[in-house]
C-alpha atoms as a PDB file:
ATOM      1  CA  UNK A   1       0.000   0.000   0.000  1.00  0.00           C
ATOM      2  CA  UNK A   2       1.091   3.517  -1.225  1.00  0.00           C
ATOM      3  CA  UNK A   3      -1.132   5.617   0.593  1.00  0.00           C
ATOM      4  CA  UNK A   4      -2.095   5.687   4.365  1.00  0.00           C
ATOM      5  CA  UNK A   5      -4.718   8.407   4.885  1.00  0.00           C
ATOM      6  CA  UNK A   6      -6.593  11.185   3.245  1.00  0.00           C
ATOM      7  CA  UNK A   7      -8.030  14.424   5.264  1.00  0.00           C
ATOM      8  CA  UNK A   8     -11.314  12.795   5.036  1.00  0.00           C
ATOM      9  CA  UNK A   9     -10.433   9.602   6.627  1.00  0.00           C
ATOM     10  CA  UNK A  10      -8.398  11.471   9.489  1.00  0.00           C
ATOM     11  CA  UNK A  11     -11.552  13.191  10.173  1.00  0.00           C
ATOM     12  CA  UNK A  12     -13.990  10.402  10.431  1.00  0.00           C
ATOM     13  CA  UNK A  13     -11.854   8.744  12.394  1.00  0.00           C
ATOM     14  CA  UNK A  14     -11.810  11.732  14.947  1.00  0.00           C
ATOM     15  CA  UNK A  15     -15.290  12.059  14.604  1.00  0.00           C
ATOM     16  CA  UNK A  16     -15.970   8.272  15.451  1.00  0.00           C
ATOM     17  CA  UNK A  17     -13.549   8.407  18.832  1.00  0.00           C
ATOM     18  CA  UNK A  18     -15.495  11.346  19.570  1.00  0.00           C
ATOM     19  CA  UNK A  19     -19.027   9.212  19.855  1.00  0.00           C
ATOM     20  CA  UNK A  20     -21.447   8.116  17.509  1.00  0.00           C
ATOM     21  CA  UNK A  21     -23.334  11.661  17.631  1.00  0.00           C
ATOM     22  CA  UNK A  22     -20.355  13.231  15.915  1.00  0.00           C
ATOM     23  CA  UNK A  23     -20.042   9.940  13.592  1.00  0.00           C
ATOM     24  CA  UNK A  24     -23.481  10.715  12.640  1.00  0.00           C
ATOM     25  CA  UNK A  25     -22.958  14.338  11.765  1.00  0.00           C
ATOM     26  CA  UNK A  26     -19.854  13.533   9.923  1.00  0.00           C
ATOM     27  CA  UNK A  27     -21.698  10.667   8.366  1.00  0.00           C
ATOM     28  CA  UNK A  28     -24.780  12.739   7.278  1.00  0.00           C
ATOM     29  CA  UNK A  29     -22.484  16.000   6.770  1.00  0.00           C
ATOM     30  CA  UNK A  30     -19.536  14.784   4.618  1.00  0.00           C
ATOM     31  CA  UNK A  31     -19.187  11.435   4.172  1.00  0.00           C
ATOM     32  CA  UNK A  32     -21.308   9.361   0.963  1.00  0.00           C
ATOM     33  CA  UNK A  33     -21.092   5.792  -0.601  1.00  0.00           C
ATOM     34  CA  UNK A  34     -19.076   4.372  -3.263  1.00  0.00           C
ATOM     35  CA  UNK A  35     -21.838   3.221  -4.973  1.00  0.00           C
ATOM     36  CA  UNK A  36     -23.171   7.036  -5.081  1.00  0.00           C
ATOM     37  CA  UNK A  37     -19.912   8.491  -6.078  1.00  0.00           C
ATOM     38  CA  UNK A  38     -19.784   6.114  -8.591  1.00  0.00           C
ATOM     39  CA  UNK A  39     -22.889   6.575  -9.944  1.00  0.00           C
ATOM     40  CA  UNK A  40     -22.640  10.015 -10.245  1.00  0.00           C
ATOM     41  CA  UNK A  41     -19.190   9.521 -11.846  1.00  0.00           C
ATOM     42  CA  UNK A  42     -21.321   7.431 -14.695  1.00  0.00           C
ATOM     43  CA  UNK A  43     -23.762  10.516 -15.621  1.00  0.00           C
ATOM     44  CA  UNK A  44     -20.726  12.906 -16.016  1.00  0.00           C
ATOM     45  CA  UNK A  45     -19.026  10.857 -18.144  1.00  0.00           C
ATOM     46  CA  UNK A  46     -22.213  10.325 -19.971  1.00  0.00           C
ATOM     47  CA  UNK A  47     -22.494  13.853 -20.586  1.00  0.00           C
ATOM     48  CA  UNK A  48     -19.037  14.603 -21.421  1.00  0.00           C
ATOM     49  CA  UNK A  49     -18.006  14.765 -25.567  1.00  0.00           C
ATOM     50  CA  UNK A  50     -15.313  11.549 -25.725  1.00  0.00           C
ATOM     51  CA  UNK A  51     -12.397  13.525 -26.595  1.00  0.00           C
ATOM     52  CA  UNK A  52     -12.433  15.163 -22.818  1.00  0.00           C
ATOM     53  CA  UNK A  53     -10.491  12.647 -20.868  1.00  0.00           C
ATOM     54  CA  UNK A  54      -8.378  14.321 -18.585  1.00  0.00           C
ATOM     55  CA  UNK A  55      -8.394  16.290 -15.176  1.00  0.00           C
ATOM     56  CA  UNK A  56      -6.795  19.625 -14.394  1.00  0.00           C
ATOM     57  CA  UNK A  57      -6.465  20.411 -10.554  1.00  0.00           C
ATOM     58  CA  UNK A  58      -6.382  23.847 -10.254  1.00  0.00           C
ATOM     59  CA  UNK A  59      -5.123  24.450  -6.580  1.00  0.00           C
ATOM     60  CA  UNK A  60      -4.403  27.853  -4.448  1.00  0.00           C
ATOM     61  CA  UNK A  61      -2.260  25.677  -2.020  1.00  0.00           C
ATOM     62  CA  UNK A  62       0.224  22.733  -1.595  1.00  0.00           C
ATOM     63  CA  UNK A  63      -1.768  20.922   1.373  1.00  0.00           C
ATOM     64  CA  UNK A  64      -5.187  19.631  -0.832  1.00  0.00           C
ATOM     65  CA  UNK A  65      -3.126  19.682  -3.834  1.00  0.00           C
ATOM     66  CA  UNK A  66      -0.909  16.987  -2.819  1.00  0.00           C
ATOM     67  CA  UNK A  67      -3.619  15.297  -1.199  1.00  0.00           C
ATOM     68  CA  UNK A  68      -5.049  15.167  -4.680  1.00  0.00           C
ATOM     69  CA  UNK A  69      -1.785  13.618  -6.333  1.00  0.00           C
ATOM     70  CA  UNK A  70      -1.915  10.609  -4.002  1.00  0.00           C
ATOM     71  CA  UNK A  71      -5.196   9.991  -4.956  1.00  0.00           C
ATOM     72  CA  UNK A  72      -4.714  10.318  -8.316  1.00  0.00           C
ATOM     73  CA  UNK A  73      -1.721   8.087  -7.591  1.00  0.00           C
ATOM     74  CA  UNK A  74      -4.018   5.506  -5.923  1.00  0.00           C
ATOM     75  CA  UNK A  75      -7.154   5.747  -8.803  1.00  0.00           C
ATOM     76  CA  UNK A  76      -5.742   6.917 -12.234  1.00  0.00           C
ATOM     77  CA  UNK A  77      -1.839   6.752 -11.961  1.00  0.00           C
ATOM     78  CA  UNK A  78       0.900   9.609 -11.515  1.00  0.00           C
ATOM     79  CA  UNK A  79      -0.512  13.420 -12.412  1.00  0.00           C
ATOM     80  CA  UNK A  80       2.034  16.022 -13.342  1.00  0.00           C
ATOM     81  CA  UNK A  81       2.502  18.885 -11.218  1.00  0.00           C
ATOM     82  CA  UNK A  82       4.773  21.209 -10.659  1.00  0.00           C
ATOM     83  CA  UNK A  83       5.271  19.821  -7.425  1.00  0.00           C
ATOM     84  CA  UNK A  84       4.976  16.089  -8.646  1.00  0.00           C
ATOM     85  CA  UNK A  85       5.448  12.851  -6.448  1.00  0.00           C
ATOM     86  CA  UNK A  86       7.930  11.883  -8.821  1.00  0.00           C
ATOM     87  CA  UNK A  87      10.740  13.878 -10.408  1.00  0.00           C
ATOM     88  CA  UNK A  88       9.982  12.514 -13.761  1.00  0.00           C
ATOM     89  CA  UNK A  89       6.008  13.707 -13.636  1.00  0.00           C
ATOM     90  CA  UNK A  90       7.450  17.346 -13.023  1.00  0.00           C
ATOM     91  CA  UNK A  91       5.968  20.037 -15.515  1.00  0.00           C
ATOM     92  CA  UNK A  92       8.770  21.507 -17.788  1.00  0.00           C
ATOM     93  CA  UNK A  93       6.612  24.584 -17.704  1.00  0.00           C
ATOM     94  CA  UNK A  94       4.132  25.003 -14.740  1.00  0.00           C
ATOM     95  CA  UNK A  95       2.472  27.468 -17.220  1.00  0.00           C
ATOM     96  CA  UNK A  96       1.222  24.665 -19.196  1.00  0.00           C
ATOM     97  CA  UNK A  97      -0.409  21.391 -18.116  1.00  0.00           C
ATOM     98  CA  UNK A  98      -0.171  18.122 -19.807  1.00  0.00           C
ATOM     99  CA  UNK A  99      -2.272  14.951 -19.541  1.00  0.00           C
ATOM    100  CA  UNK A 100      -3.582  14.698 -16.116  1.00  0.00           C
ATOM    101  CA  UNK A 101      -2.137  17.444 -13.915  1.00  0.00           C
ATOM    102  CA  UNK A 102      -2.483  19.119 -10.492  1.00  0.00           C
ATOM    103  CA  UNK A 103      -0.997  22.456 -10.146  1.00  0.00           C
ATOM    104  CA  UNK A 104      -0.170  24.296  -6.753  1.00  0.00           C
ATOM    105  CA  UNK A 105      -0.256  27.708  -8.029  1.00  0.00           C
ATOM    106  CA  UNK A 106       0.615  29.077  -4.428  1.00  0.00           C
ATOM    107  CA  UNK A 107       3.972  27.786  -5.080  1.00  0.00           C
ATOM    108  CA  UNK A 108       6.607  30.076  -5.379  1.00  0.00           C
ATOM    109  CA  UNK A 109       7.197  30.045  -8.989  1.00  0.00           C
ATOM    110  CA  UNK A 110       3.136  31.791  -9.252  1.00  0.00           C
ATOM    111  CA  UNK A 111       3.552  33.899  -6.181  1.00  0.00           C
ATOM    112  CA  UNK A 112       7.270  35.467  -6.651  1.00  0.00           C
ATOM    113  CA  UNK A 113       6.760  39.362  -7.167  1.00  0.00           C
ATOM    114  CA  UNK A 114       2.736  39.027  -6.542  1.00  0.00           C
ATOM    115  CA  UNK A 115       0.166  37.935  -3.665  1.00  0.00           C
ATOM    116  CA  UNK A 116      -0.832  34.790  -2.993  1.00  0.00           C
ATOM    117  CA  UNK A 117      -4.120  33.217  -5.093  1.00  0.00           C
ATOM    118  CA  UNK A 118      -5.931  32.889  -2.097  1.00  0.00           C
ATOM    119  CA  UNK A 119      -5.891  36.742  -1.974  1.00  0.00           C
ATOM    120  CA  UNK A 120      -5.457  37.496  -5.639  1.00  0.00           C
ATOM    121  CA  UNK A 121      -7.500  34.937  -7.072  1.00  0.00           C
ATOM    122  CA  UNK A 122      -6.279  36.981 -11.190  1.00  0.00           C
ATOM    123  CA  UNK A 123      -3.518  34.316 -11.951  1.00  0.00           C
ATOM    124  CA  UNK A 124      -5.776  31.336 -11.147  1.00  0.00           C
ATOM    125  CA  UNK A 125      -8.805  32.928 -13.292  1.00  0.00           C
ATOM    126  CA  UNK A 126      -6.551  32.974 -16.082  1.00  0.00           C
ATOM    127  CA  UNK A 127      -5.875  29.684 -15.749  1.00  0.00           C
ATOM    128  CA  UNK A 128      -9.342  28.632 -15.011  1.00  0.00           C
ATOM    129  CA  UNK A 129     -10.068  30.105 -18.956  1.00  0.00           C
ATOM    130  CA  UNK A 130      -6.939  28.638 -20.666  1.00  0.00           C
ATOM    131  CA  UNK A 131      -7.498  25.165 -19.434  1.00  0.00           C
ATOM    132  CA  UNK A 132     -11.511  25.240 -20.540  1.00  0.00           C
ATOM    133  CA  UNK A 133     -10.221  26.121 -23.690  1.00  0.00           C
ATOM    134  CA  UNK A 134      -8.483  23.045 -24.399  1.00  0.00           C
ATOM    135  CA  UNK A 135     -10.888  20.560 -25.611  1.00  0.00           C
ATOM    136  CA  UNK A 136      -8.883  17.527 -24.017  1.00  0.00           C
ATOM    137  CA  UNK A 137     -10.411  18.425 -20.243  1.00  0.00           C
ATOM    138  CA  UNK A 138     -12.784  16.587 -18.756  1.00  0.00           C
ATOM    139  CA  UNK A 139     -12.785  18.187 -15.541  1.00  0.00           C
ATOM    140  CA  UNK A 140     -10.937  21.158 -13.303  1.00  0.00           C
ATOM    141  CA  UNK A 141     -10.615  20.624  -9.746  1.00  0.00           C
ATOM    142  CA  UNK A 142     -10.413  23.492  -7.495  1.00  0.00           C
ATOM    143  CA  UNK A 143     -10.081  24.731  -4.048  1.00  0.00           C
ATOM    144  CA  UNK A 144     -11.243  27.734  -2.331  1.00  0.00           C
ATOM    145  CA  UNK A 145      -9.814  28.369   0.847  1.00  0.00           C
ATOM    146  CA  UNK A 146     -11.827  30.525   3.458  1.00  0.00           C
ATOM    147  CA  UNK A 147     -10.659  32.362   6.740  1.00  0.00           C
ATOM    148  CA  UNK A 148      -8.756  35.774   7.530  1.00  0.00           C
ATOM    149  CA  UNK A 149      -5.815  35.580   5.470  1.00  0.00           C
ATOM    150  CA  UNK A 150      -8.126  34.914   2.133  1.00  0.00           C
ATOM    151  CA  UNK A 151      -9.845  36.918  -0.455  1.00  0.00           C
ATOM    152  CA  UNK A 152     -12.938  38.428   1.033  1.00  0.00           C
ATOM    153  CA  UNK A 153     -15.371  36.854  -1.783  1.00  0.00           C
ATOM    154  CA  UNK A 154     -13.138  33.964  -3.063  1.00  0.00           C
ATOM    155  CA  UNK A 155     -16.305  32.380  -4.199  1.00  0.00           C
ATOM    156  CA  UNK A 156     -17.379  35.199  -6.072  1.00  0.00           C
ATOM    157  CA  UNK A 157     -14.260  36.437  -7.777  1.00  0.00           C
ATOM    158  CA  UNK A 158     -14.753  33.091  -9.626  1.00  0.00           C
ATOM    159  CA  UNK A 159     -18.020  32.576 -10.444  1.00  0.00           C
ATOM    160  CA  UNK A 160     -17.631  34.058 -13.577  1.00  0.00           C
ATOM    161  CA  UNK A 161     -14.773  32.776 -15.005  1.00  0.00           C
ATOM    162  CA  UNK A 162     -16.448  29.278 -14.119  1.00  0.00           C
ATOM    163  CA  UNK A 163     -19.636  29.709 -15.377  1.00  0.00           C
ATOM    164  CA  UNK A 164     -17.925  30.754 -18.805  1.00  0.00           C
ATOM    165  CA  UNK A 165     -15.832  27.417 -18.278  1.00  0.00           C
ATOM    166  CA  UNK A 166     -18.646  25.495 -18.027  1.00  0.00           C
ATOM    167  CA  UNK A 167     -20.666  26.778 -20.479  1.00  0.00           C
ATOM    168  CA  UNK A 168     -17.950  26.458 -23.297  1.00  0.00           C
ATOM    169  CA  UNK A 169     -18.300  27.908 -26.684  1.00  0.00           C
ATOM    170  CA  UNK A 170     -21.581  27.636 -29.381  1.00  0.00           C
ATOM    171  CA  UNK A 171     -22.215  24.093 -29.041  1.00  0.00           C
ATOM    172  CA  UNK A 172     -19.628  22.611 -27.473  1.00  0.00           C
ATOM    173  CA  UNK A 173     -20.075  22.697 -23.881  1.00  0.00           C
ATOM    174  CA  UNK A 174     -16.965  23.159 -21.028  1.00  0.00           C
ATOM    175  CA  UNK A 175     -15.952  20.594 -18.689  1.00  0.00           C
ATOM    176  CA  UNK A 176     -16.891  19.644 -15.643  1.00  0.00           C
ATOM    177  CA  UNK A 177     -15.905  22.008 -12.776  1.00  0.00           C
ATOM    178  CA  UNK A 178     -15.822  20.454  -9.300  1.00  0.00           C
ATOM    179  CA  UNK A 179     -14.751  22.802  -6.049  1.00  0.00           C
ATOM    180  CA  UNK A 180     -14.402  22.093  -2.307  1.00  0.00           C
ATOM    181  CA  UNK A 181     -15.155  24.901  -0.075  1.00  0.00           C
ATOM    182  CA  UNK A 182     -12.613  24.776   2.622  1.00  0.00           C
ATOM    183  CA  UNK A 183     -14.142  26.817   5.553  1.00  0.00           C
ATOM    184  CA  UNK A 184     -17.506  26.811   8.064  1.00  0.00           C
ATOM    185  CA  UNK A 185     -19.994  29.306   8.269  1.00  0.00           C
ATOM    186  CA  UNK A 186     -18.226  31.329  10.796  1.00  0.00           C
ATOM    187  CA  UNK A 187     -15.245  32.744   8.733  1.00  0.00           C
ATOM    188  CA  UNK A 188     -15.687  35.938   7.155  1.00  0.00           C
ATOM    189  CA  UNK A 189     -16.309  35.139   4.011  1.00  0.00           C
ATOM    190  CA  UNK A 190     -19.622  32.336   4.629  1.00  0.00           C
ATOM    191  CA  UNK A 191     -19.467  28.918   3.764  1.00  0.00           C
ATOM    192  CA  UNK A 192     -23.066  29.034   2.499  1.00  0.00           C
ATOM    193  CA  UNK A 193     -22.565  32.330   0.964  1.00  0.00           C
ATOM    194  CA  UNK A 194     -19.075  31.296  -1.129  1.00  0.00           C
ATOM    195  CA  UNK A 195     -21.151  27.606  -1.966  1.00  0.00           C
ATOM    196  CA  UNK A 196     -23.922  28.916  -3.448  1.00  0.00           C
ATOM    197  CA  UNK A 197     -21.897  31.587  -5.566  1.00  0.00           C
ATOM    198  CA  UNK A 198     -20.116  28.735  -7.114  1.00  0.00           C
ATOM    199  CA  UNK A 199     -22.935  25.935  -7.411  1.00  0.00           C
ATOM    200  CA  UNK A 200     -25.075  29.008  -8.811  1.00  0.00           C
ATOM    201  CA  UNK A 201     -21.828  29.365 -11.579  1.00  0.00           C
ATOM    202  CA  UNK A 202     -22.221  25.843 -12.463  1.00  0.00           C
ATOM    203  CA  UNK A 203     -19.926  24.136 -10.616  1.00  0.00           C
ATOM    204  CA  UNK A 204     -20.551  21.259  -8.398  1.00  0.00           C
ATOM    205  CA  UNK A 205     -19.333  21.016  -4.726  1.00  0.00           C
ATOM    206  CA  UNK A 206     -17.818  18.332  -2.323  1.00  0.00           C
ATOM    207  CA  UNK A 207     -17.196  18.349   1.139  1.00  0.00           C
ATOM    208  CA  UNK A 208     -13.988  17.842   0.932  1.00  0.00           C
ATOM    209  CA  UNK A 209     -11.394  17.225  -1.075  1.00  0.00           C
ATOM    210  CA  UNK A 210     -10.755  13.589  -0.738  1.00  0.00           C
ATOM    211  CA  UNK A 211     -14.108  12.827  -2.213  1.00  0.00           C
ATOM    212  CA  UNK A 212     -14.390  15.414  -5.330  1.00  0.00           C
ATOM    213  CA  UNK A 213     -10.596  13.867  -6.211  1.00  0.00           C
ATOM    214  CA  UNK A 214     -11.739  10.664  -6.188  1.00  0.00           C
ATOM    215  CA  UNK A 215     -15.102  11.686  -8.133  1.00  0.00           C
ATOM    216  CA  UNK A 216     -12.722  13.322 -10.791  1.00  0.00           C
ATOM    217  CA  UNK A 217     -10.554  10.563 -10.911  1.00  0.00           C
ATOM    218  CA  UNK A 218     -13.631   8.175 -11.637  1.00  0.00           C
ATOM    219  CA  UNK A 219     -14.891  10.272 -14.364  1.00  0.00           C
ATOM    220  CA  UNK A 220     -11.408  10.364 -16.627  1.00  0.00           C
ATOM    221  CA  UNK A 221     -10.323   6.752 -15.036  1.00  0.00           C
ATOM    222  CA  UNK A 222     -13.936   5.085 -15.832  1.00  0.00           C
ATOM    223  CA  UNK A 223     -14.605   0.811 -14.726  1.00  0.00           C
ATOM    224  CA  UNK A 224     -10.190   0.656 -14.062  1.00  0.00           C
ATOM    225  CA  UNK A 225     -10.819   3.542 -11.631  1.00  0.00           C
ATOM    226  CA  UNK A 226     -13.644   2.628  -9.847  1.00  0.00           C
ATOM    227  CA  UNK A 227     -12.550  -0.952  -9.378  1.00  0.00           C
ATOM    228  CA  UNK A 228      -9.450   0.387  -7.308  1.00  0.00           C
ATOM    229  CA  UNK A 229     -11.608   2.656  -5.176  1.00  0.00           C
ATOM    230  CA  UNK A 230     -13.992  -0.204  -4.259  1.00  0.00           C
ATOM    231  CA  UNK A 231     -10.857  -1.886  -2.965  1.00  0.00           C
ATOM    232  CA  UNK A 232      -9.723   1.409  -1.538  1.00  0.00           C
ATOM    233  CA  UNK A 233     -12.724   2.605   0.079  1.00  0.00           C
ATOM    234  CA  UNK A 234     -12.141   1.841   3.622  1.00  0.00           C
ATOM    235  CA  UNK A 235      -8.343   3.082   3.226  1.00  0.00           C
ATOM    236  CA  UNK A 236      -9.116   6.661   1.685  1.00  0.00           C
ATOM    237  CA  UNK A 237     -12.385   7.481   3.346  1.00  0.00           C
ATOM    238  CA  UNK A 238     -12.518   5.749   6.617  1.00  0.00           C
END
């Protein structure tokens, strides 16, 4: 075994020491099924034209974005990054993606001589539009970080750009955009407020960022990826 834990798991299994009240919460909160994930996975990639096959993680940080490689690792195989697991899945440019990729654009090759994207969300917009333009993605993954050292309306500031994403161009319609809301509803900036300015742009939301990897990962990886979660389930997710 390659992988020991995700965020998720770590959390149920705090939840469960904690009683079965806070199992329940968790359970009815966060947590889902395989068999719904998967099922799920089955309509997007029903709905998706057959030339989009890969995923783009779009990331404002290093935490969620590695915990997205490992995954990845786990389900569909090495991404490349520009902070890969493996030397020879690094980007030659971070600038431009290849294949499936997850990109930490709060490293500091993005953030050298401007602020970080979870306060300047511009450089991660930009990318947001350049990879919906490439007719190869399936999906983009992102994450939107909330709390006092964020953008006051992360939520907001991308709304558009994603809607445009997901929309596409005359008939051809965008991928898939998936997004985990990392916050509660006592930060500044709403957890309710920041969800429903993204869901209302199209994309679709996750509790966390364990499951909407492995959801992406199912929709590019199809029956090979989903037979590796099954065996995975208990390891990722608890």
């Amino acid at each position: 075994m390659t992988y020991a834990t995700t965020l998720h798991s770590a959390v149920h299994a705090a939840a469960r020491s904690s009683g079965r009240d806070a199992e329940k919460k968790f359970d009815a909160g966060i947590s889902t099924s395989f068999e719904r994930l998967s099922r799920a996975a089955s309509g997007l990639r029903e709905g998706l034209a057959p030339v989009r096959k890969f995923a783009r993680g779009l990331y404002s940080g290093g935490t969620l974005a590695h915990e997205t490689l490992l995954i990845f690792r786990e389900l569909i195989g090495e991404a490349y990054s520009n902070t890969p697991l493996s030397d020879k899945f690094e980007l030659s440019d971070p600038n431009v993606s290849r294949g499936n990729s997850v990109v930490d654009l709060g490293d500091e090759f993005f953030t050298a001589g401007r602020a970080h994207p979870m306060i300047d969300p511009t450089l991660r917009k930009l990318r947001i539009a350049q990879e919906s333009k490439d007719s190869s993605v399936a999906i983009l993954l992102l994450d939107v970080v909330l709390g006092y050292g964020s953008s006051t309306d992360p939520g907001g500031a991308l709304a558009g750009v994603v809607e445009n994403a997901v929309q596409g161009s005359g008939r051809r319609r965008g991928p898939v955009v998936m997004a985990h809301v990392c916050g509660t509803e006592t930060d500044p900036q709403s957890l309710k407020a920041q969800s429903e300015k993204l869901s209302g742009a199209g994309a679709l939301l996750f509790p966390s960022n364990a499951l909407l990897s492995a959801e992406a990962a199912l929709v590019v990886g199809g029956n090979a990826a989903a037979a590796r979660l099954e065996q995975k389930w208990s390891e990722l997710f608890g």
